[in-house]
PDB file of N, CA and C in Angstrom:
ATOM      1  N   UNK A   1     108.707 100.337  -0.883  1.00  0.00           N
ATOM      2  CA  UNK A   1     109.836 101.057  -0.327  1.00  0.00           C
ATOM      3  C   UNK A   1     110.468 101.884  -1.443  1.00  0.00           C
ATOM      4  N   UNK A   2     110.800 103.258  -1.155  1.00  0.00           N
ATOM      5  CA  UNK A   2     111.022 103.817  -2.263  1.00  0.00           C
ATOM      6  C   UNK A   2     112.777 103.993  -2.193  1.00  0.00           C
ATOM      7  N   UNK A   3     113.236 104.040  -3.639  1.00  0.00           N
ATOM      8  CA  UNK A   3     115.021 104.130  -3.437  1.00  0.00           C
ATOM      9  C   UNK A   3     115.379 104.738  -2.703  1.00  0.00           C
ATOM     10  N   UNK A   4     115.298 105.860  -2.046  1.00  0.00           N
ATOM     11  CA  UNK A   4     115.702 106.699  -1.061  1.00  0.00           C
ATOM     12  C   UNK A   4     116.060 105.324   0.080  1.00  0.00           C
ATOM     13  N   UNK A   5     114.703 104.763   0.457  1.00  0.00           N
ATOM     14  CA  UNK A   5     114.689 104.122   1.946  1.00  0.00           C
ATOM     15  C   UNK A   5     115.585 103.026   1.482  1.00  0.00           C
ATOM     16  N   UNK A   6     115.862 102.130   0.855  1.00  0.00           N
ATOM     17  CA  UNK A   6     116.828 100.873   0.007  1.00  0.00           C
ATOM     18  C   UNK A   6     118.437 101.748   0.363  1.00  0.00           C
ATOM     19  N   UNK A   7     118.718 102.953  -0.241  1.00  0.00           N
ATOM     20  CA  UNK A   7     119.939 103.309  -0.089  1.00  0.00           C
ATOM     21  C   UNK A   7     119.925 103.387   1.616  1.00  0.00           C
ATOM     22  N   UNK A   8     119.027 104.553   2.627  1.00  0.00           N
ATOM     23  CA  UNK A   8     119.364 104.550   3.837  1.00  0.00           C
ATOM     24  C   UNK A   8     119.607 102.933   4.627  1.00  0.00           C
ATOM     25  N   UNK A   9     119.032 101.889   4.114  1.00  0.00           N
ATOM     26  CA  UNK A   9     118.741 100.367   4.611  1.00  0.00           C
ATOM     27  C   UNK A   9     120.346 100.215   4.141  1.00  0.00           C
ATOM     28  N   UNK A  10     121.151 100.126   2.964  1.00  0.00           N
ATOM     29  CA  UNK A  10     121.832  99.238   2.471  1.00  0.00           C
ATOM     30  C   UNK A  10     123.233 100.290   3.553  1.00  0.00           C
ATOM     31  N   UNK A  11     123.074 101.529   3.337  1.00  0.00           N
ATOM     32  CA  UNK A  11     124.024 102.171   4.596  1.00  0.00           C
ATOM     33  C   UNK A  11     124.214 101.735   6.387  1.00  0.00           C
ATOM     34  N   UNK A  12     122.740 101.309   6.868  1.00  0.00           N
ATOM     35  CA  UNK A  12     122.776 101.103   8.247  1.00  0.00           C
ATOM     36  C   UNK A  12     123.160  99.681   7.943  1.00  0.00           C
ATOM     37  N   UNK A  13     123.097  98.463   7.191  1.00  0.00           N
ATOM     38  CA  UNK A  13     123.746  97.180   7.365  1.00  0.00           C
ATOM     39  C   UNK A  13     125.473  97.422   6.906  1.00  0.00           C
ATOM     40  N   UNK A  14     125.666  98.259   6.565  1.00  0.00           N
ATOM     41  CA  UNK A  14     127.409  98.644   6.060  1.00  0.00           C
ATOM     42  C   UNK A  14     128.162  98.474   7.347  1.00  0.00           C
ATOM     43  N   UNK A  15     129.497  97.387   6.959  1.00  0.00           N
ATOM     44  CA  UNK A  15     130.380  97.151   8.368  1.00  0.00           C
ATOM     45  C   UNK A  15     131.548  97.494   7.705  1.00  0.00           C
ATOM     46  N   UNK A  16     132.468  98.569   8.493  1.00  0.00           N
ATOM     47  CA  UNK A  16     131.975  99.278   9.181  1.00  0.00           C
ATOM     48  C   UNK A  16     131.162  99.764   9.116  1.00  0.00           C
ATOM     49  N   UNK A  17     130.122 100.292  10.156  1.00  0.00           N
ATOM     50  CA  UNK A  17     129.028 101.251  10.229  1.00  0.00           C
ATOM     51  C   UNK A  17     129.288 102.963   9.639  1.00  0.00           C
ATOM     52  N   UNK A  18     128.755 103.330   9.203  1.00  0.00           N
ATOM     53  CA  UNK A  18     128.768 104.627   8.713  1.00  0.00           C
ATOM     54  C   UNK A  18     129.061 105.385   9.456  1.00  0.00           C
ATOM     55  N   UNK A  19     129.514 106.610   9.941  1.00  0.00           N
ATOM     56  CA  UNK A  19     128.722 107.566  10.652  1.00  0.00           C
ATOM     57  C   UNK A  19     128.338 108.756   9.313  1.00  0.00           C
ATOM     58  N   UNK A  20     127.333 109.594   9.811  1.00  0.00           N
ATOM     59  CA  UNK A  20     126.564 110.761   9.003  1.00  0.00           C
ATOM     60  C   UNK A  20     125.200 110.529   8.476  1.00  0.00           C
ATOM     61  N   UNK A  21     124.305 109.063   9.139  1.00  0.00           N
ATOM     62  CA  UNK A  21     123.582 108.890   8.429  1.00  0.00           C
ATOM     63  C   UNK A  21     122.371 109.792   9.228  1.00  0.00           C
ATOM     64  N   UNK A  22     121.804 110.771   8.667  1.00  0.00           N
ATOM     65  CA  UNK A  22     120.903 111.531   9.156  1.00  0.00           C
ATOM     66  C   UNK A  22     119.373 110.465   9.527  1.00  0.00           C
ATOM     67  N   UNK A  23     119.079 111.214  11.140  1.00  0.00           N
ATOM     68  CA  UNK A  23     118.170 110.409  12.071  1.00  0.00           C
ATOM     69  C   UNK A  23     117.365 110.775  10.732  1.00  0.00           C
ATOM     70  N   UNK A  24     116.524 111.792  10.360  1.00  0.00           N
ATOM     71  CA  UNK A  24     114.896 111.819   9.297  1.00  0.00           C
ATOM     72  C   UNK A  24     115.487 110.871   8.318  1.00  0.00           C
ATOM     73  N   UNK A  25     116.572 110.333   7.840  1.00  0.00           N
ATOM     74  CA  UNK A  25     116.086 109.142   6.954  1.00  0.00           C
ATOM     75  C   UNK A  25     116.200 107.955   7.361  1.00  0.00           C
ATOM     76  N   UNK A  26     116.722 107.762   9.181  1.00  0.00           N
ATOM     77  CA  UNK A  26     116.359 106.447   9.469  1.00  0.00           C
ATOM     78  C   UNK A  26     114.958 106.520   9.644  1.00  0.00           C
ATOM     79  N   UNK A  27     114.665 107.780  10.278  1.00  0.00           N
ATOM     80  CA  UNK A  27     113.136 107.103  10.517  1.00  0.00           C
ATOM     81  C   UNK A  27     112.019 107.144   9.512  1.00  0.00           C
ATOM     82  N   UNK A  28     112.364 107.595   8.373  1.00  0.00           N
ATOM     83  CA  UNK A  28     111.854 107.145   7.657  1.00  0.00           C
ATOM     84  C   UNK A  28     112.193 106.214   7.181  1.00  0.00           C
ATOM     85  N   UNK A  29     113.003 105.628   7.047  1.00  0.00           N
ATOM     86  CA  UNK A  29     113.125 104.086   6.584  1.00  0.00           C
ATOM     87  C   UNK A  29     111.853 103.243   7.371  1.00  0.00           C
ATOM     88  N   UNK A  30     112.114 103.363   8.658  1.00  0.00           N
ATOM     89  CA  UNK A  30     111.444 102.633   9.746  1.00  0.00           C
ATOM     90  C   UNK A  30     110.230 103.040   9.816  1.00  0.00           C
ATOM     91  N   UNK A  31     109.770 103.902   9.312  1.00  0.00           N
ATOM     92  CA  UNK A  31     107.733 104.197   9.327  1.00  0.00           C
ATOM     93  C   UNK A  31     107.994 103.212   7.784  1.00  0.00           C
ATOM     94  N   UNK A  32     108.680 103.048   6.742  1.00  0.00           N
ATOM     95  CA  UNK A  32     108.075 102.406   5.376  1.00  0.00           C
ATOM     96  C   UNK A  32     107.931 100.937   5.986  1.00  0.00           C
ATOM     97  N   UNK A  33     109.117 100.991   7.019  1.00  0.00           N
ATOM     98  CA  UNK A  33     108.927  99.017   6.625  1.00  0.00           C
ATOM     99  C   UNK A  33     107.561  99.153   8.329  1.00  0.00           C
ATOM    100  N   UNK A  34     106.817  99.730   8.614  1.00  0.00           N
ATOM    101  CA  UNK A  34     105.648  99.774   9.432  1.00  0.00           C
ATOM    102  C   UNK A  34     106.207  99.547  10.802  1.00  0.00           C
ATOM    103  N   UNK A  35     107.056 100.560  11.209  1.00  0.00           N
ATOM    104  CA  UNK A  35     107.725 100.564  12.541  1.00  0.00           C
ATOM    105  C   UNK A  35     107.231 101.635  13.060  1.00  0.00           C
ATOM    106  N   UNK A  36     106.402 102.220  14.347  1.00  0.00           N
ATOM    107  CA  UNK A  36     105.383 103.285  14.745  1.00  0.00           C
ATOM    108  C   UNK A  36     106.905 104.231  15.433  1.00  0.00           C
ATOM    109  N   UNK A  37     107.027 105.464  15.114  1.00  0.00           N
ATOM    110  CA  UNK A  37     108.297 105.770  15.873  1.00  0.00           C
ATOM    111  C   UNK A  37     107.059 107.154  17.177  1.00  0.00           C
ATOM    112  N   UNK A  38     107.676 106.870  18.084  1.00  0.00           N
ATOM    113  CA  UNK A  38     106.652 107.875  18.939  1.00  0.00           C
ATOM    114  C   UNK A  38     107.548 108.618  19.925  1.00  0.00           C
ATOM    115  N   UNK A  39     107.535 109.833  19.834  1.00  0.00           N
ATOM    116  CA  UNK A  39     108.058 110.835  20.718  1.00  0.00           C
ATOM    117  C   UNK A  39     108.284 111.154  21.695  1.00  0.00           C
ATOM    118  N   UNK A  40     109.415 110.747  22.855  1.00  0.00           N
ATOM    119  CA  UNK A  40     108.957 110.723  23.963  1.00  0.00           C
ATOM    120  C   UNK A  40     109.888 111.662  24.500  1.00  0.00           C
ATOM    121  N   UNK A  41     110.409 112.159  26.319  1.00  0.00           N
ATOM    122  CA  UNK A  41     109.960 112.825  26.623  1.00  0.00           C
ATOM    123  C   UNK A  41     111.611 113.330  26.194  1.00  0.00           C
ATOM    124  N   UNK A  42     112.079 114.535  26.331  1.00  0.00           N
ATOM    125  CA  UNK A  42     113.478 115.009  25.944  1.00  0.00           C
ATOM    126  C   UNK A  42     114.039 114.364  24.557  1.00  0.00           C
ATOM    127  N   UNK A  43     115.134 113.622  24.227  1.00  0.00           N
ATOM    128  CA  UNK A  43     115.089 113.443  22.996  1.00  0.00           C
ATOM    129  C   UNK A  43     114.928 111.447  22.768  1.00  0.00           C
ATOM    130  N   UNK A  44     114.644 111.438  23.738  1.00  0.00           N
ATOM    131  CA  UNK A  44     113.928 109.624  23.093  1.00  0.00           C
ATOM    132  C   UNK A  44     112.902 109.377  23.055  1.00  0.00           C
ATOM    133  N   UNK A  45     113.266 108.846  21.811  1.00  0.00           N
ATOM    134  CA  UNK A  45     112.397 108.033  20.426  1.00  0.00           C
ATOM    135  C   UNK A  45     111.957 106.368  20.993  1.00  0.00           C
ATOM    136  N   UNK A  46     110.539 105.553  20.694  1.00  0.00           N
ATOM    137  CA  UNK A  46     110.469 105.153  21.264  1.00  0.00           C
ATOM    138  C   UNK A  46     110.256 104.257  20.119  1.00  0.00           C
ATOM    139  N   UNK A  47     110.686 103.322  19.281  1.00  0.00           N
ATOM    140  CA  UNK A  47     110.443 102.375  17.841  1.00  0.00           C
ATOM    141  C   UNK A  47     109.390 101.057  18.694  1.00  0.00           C
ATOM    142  N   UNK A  48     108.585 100.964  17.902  1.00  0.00           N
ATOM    143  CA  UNK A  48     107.449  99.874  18.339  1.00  0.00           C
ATOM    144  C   UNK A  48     107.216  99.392  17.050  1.00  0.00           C
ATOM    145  N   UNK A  49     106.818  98.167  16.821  1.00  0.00           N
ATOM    146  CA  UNK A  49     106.414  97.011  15.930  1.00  0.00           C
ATOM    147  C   UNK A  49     105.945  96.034  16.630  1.00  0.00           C
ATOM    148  N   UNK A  50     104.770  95.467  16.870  1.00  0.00           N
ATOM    149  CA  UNK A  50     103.829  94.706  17.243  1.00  0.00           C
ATOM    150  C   UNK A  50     104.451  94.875  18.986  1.00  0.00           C
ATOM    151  N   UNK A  51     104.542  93.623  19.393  1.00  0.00           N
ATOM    152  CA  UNK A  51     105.661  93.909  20.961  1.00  0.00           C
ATOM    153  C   UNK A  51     106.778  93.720  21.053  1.00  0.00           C
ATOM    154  N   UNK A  52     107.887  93.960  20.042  1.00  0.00           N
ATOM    155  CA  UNK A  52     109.455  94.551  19.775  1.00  0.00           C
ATOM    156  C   UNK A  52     108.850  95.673  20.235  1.00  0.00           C
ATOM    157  N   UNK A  53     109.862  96.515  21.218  1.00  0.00           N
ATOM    158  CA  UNK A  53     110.051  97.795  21.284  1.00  0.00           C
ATOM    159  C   UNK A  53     111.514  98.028  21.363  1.00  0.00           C
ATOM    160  N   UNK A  54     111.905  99.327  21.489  1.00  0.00           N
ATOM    161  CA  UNK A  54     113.290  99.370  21.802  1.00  0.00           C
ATOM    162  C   UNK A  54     113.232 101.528  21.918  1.00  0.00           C
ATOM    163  N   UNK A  55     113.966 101.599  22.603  1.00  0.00           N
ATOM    164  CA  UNK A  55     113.908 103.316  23.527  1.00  0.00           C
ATOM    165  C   UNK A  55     115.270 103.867  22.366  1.00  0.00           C
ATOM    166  N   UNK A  56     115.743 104.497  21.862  1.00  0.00           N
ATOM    167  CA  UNK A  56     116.887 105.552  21.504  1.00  0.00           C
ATOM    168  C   UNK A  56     116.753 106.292  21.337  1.00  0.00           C
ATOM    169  N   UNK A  57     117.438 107.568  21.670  1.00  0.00           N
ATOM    170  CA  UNK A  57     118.023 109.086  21.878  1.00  0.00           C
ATOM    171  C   UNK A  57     118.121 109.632  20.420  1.00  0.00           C
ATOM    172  N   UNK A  58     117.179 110.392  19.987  1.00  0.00           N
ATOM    173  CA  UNK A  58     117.378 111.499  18.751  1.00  0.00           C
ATOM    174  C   UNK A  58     118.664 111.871  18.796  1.00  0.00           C
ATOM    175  N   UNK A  59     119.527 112.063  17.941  1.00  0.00           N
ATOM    176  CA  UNK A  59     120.494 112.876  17.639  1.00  0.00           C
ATOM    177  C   UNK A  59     120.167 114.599  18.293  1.00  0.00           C
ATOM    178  N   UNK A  60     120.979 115.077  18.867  1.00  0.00           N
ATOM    179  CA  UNK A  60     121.081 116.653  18.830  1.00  0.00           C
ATOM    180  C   UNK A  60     121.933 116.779  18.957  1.00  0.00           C
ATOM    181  N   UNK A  61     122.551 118.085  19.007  1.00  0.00           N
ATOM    182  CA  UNK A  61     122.269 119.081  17.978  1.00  0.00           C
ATOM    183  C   UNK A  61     122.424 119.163  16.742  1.00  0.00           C
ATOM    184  N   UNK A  62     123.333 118.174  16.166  1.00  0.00           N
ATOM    185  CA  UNK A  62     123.481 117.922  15.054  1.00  0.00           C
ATOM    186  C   UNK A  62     122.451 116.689  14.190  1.00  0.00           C
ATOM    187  N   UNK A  63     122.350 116.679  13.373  1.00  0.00           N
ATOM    188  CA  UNK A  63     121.113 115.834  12.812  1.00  0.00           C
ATOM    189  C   UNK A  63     121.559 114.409  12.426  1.00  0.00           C
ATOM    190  N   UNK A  64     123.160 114.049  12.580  1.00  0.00           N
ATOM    191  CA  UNK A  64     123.703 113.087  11.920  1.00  0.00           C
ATOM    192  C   UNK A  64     123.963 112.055  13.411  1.00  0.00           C
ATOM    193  N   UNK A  65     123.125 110.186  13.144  1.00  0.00           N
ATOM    194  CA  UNK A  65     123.132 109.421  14.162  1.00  0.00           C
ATOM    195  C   UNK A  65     124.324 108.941  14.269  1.00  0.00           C
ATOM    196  N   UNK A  66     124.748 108.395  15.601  1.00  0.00           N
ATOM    197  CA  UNK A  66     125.972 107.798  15.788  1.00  0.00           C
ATOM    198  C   UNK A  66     125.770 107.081  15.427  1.00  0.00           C
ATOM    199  N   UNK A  67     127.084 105.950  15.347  1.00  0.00           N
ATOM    200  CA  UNK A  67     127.085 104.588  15.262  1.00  0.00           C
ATOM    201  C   UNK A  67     126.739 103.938  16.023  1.00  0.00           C
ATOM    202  N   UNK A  68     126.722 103.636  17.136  1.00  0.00           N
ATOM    203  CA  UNK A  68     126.294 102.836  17.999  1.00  0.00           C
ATOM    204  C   UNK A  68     124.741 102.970  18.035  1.00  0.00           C
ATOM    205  N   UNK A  69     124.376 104.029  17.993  1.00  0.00           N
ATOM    206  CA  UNK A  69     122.604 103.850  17.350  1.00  0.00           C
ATOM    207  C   UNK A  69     121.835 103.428  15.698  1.00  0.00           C
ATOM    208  N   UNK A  70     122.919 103.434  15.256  1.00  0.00           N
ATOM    209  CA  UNK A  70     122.807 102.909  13.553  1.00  0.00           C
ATOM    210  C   UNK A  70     123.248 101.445  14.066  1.00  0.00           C
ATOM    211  N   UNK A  71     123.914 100.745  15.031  1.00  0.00           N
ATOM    212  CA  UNK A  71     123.931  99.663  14.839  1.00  0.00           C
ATOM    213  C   UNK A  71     123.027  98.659  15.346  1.00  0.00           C
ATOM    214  N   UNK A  72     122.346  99.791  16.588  1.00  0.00           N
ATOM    215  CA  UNK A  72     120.817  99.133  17.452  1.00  0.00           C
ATOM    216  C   UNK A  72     119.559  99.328  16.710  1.00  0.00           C
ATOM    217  N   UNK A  73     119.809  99.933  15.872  1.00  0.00           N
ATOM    218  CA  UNK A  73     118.643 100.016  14.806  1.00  0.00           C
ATOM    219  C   UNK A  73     118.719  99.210  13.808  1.00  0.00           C
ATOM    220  N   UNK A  74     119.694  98.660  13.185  1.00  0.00           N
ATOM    221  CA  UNK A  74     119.691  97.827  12.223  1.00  0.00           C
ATOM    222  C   UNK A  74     119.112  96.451  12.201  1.00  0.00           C
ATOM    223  N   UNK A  75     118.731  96.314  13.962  1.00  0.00           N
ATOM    224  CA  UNK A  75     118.374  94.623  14.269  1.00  0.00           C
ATOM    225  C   UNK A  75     116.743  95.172  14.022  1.00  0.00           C
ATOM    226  N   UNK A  76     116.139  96.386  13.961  1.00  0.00           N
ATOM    227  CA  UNK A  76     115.154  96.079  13.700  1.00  0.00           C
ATOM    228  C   UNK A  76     114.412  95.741  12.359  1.00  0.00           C
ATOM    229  N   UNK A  77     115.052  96.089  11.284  1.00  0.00           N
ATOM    230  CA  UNK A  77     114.587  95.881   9.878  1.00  0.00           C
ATOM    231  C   UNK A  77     114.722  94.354   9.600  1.00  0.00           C
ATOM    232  N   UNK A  78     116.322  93.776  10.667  1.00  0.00           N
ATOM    233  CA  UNK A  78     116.695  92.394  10.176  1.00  0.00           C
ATOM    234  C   UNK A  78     115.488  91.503  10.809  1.00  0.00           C
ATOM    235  N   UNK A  79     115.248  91.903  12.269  1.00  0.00           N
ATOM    236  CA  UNK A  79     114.233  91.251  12.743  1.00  0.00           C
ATOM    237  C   UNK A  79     112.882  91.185  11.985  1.00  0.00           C
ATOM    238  N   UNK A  80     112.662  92.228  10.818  1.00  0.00           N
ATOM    239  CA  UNK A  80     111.237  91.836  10.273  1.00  0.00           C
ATOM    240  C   UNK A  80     111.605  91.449   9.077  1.00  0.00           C
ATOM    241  N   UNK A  81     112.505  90.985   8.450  1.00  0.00           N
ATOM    242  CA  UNK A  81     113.198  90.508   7.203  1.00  0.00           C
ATOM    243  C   UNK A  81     113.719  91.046   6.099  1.00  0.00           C
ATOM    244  N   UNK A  82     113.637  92.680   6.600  1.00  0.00           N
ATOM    245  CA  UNK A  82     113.874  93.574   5.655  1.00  0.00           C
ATOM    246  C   UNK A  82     115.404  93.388   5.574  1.00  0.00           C
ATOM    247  N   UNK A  83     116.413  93.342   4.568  1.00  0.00           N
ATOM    248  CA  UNK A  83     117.543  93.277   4.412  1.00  0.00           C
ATOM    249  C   UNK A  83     117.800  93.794   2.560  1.00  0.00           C
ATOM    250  N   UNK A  84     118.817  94.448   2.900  1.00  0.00           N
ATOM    251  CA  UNK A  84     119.548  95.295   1.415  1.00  0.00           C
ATOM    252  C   UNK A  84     119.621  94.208   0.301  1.00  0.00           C
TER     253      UNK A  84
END
């Protein structure tokens, strides 16, 4: 995991939750720790890891995720043991 993805990880476990954390470095966080992210149809994103799945909405128009999707994403790194 390279520092980049450690800083975006140690931001999405931050309580309060952030807002501004740009979707391209969650999902890159989430392709390092081997989370398949796949494109689906309008703007949801579809995160898969073995049979965990879970559906969320790309950010538009602006590139920066809400909170409430920085906080449904965070159970997936905890769920594979990844933690800051």
């Amino acid at each position: 995991m390279r520092a980049s993805h450690r800083r975006t990880l140690q931001r999405v476990f931050l309580r309060p939750t952030p807002a501004g954390i740009r979707w391209r470095d969650i999902e890159s966080l989430l392709r390092a720790v081997g989370v398949e992210v796949v494109e689906r149809s309008g703007s949801r994103v579809l995160l898969r890891k073995g049979t965990d799945r879970m559906v969320v909405h790309r950010p538009h128009p602006r590139p920066e995720t809400g909170q409430a999707t920085v906080r449904d994403i965070a159970a997936i790194p905890a769920a594979l043991g990844v933690e800051p």
